[in-house]
N, C-alpha and C. Protein backbone atom coordinates (compact mmCIF):
# COMPACT_ATOMS: atom_id res chain seq x y z
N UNK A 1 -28.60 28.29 39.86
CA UNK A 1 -28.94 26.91 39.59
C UNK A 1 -29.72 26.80 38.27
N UNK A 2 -30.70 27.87 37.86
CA UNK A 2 -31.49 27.74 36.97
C UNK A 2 -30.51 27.88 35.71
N UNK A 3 -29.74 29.06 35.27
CA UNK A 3 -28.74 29.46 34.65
C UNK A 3 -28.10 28.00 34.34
N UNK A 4 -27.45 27.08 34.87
CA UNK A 4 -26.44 25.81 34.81
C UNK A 4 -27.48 24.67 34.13
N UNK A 5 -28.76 24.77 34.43
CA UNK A 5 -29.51 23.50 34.01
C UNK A 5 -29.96 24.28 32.95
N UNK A 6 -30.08 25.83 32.73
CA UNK A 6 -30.78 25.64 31.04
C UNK A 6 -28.80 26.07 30.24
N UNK A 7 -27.98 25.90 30.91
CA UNK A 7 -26.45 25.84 29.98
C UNK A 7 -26.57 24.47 29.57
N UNK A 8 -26.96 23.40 30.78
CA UNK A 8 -26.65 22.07 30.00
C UNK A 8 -27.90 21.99 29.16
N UNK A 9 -29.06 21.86 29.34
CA UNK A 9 -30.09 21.52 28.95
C UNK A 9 -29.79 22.26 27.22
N UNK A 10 -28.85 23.06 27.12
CA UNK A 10 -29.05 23.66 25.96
C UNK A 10 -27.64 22.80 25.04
N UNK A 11 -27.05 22.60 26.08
CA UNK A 11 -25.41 21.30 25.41
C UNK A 11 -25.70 20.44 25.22
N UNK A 12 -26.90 19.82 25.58
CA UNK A 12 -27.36 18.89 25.29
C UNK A 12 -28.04 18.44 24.01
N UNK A 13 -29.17 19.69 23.70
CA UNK A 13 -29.81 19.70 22.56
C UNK A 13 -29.50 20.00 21.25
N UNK A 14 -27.84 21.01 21.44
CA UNK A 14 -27.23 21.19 20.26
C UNK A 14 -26.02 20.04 20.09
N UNK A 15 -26.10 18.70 20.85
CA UNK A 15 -24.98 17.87 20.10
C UNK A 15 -26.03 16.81 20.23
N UNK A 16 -26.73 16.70 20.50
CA UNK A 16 -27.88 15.21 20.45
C UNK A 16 -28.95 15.58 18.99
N UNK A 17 -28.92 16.47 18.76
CA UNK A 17 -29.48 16.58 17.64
C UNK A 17 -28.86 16.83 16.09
N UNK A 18 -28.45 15.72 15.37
CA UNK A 18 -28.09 15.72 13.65
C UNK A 18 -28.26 16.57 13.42
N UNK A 19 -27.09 17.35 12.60
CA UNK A 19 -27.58 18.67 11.79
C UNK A 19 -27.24 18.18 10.23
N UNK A 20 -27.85 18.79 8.99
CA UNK A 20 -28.02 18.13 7.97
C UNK A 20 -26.17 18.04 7.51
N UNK A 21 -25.32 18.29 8.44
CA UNK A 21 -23.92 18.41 7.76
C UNK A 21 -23.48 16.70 8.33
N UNK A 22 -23.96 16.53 9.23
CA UNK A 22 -23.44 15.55 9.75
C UNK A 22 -24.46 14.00 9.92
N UNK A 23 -25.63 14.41 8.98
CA UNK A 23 -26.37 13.27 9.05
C UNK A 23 -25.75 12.00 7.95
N UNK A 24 -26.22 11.00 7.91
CA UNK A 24 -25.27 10.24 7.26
C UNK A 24 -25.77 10.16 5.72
N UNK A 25 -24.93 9.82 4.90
CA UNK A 25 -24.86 9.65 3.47
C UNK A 25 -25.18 8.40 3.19
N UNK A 26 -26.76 8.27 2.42
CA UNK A 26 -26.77 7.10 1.73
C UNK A 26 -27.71 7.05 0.63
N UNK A 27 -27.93 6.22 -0.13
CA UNK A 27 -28.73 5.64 -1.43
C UNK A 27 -29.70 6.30 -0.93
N UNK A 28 -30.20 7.25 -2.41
CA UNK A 28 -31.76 7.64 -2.01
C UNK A 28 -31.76 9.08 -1.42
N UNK A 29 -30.86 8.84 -0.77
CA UNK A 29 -31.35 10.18 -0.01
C UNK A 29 -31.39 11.47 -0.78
N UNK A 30 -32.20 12.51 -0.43
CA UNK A 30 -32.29 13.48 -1.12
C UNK A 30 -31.16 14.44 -1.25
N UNK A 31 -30.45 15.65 -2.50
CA UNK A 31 -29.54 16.37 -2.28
C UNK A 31 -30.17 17.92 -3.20
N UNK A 32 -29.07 18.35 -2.96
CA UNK A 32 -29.98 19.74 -3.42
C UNK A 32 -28.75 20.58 -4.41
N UNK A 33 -27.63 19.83 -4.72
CA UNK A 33 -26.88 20.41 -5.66
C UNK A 33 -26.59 19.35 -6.80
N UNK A 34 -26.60 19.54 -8.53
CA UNK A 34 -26.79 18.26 -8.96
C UNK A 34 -25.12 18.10 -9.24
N UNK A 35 -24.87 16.56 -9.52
CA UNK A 35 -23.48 16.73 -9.90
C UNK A 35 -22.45 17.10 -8.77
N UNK A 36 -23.37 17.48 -7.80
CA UNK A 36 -22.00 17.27 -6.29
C UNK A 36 -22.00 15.73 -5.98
N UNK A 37 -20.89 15.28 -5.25
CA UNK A 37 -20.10 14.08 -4.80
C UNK A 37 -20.38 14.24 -3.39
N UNK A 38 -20.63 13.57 -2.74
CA UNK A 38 -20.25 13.12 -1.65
C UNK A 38 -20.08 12.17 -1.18
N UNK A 39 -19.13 11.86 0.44
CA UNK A 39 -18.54 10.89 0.67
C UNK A 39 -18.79 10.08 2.54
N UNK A 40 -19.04 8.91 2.56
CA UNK A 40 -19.42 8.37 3.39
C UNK A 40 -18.73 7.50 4.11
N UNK A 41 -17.59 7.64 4.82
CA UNK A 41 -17.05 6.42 4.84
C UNK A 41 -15.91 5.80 3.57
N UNK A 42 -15.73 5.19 2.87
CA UNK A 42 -15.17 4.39 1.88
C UNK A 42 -15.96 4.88 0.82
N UNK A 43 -17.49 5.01 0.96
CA UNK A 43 -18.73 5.53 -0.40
C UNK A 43 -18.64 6.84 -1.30
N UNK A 44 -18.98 6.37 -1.80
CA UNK A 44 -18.68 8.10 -2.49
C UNK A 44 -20.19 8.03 -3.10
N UNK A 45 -21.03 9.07 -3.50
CA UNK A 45 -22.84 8.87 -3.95
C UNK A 45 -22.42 10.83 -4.83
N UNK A 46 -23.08 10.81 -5.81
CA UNK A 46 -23.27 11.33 -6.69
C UNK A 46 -24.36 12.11 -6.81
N UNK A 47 -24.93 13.04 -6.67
CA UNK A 47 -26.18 13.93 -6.59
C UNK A 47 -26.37 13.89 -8.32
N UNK A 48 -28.04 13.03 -8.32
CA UNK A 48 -28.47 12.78 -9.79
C UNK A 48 -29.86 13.20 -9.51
N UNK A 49 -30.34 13.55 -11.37
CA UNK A 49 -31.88 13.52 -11.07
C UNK A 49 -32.87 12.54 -11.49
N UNK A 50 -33.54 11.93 -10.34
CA UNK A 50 -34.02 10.77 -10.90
C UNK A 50 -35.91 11.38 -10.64
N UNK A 51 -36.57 10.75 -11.86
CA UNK A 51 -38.30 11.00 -11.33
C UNK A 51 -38.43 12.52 -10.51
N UNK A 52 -37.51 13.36 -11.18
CA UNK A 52 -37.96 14.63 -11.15
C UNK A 52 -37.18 15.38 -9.83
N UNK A 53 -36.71 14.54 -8.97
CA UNK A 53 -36.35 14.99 -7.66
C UNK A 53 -34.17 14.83 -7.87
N UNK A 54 -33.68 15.49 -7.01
CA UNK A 54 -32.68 15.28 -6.88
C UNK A 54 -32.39 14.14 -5.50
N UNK A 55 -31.29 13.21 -6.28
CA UNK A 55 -31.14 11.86 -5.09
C UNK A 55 -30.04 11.51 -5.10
N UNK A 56 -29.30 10.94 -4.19
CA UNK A 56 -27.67 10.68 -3.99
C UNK A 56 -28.02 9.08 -4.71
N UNK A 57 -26.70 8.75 -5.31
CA UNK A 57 -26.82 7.50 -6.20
C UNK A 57 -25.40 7.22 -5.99
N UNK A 58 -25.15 5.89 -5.72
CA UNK A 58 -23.42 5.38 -5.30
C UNK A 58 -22.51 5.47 -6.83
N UNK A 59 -21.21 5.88 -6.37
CA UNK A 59 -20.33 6.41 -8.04
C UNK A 59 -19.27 5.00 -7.67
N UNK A 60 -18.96 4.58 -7.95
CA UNK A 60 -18.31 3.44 -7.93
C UNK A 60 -16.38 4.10 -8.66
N UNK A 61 -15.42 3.44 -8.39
CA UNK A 61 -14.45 3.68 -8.90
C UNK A 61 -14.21 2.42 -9.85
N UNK A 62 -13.99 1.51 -9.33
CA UNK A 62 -13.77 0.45 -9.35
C UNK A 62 -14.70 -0.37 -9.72
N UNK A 63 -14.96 -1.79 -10.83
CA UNK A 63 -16.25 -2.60 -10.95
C UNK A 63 -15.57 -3.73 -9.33
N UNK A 64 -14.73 -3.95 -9.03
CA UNK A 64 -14.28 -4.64 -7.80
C UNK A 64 -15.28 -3.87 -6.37
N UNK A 65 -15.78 -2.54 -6.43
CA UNK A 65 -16.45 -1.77 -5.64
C UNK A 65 -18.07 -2.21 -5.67
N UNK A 66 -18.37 -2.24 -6.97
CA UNK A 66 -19.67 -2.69 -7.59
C UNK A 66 -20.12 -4.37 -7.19
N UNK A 67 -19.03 -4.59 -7.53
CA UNK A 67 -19.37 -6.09 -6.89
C UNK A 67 -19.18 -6.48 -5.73
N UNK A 68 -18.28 -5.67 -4.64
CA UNK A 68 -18.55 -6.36 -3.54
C UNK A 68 -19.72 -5.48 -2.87
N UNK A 69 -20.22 -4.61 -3.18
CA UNK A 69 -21.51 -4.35 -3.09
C UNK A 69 -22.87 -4.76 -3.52
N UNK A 70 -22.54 -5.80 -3.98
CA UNK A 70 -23.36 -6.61 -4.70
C UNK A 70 -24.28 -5.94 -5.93
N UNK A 71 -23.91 -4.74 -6.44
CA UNK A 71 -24.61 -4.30 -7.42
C UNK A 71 -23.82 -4.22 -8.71
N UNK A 72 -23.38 -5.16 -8.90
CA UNK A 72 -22.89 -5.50 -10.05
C UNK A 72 -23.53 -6.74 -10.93
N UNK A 73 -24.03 -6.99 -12.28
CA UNK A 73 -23.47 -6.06 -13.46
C UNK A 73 -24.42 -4.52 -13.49
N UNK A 74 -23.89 -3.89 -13.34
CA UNK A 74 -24.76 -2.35 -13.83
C UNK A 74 -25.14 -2.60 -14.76
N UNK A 75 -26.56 -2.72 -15.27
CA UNK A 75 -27.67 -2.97 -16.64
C UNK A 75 -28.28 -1.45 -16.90
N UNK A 76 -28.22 -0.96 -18.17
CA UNK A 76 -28.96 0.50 -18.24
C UNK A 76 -30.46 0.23 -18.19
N UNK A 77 -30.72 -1.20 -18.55
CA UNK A 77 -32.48 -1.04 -18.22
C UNK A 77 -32.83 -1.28 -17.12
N UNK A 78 -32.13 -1.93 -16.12
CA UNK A 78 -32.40 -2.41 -15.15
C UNK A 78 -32.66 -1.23 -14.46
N UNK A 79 -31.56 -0.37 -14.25
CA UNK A 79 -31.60 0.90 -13.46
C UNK A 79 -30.75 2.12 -13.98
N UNK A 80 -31.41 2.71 -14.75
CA UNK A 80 -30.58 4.04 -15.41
C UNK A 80 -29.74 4.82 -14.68
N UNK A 81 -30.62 5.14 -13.28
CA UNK A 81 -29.27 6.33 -12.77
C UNK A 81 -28.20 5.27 -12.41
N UNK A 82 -28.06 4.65 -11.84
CA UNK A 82 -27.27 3.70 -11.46
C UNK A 82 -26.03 3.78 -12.55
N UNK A 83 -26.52 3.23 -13.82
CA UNK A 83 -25.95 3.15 -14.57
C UNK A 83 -24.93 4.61 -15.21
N UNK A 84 -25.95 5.68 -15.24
CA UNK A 84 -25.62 6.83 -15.70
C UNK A 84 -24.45 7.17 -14.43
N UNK A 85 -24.21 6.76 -13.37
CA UNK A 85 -23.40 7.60 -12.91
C UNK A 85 -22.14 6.83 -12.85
N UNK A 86 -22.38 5.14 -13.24
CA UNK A 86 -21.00 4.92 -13.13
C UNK A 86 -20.57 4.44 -14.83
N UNK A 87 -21.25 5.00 -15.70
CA UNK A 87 -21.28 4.67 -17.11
C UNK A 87 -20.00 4.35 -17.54
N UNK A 88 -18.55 4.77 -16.97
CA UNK A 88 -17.27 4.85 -17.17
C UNK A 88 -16.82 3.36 -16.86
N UNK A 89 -17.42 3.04 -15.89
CA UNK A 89 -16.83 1.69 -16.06
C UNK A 89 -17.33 0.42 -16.87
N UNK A 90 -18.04 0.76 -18.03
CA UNK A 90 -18.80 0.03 -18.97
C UNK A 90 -17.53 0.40 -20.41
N UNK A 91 -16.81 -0.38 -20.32
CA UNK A 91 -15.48 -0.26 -20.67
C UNK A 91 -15.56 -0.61 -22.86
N UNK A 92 -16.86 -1.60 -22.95
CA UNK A 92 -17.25 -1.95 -24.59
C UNK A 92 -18.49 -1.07 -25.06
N UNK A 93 -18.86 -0.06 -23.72
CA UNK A 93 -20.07 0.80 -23.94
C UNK A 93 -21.60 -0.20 -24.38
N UNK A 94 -21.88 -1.53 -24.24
CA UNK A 94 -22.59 -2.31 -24.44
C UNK A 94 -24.26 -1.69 -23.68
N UNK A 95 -23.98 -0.84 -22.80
CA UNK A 95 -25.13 -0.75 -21.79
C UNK A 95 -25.23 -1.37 -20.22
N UNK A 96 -24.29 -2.32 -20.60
CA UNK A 96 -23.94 -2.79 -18.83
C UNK A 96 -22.34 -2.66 -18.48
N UNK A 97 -21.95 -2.44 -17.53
CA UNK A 97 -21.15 -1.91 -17.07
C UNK A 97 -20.64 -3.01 -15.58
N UNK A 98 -19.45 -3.20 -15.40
CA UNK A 98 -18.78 -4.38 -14.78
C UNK A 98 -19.35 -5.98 -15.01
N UNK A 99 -19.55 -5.91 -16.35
CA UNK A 99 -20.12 -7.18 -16.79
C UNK A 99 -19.02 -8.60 -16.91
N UNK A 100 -17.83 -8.45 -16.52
CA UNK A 100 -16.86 -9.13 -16.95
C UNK A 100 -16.35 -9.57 -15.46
């Protein structure tokens, strides 16, 4: 009996508990390789270094992505990494990016 309650008690604790592979991907969060991609769903976030630390930052494909995320126009003063990671879609190189 004891054997069966520490089998579950132990099935329990290894699928109820997030492991860092499967926790979820978002803005901010910390990463530990720079220049890796990762993907969330539809998201894709960019491992950048911002204020010294490494942080996932959203990569946009599309300025249609940017805006229905509501973070569109990308401004380089407003928010540099932001900007720095989706710099490609700043199409007149002006400094803002899905401005049109």
């Amino acid at each position: 009996m004891r054997k069966i309650l520490a089998a579950t008690l132990v099935a329990l604790l290894t699928t109820a508990i997030p492991t860092a592979a499967s926790a979820a991907v978002k803005e901010g969060a910390t990463c530990t390789k720079l220049n890796k991609t990762s993907k969330s769903g539809a998201n894709t976030f960019i491992c950048m270094k911002s204020a010294g630390q490494l942080v996932l930052v959203p990569k946009y494909k599309k300025c249609a992505e940017a805006v229905a995320a509501g973070r569109a126009p990308i401004i380089i003063d407003e928010d540099p990494i932001l900007y720095l990671a989706n710099q490609s879609l700043d199409r007149d190189k002006d400094g803002t990016a899905c401005d049109s």
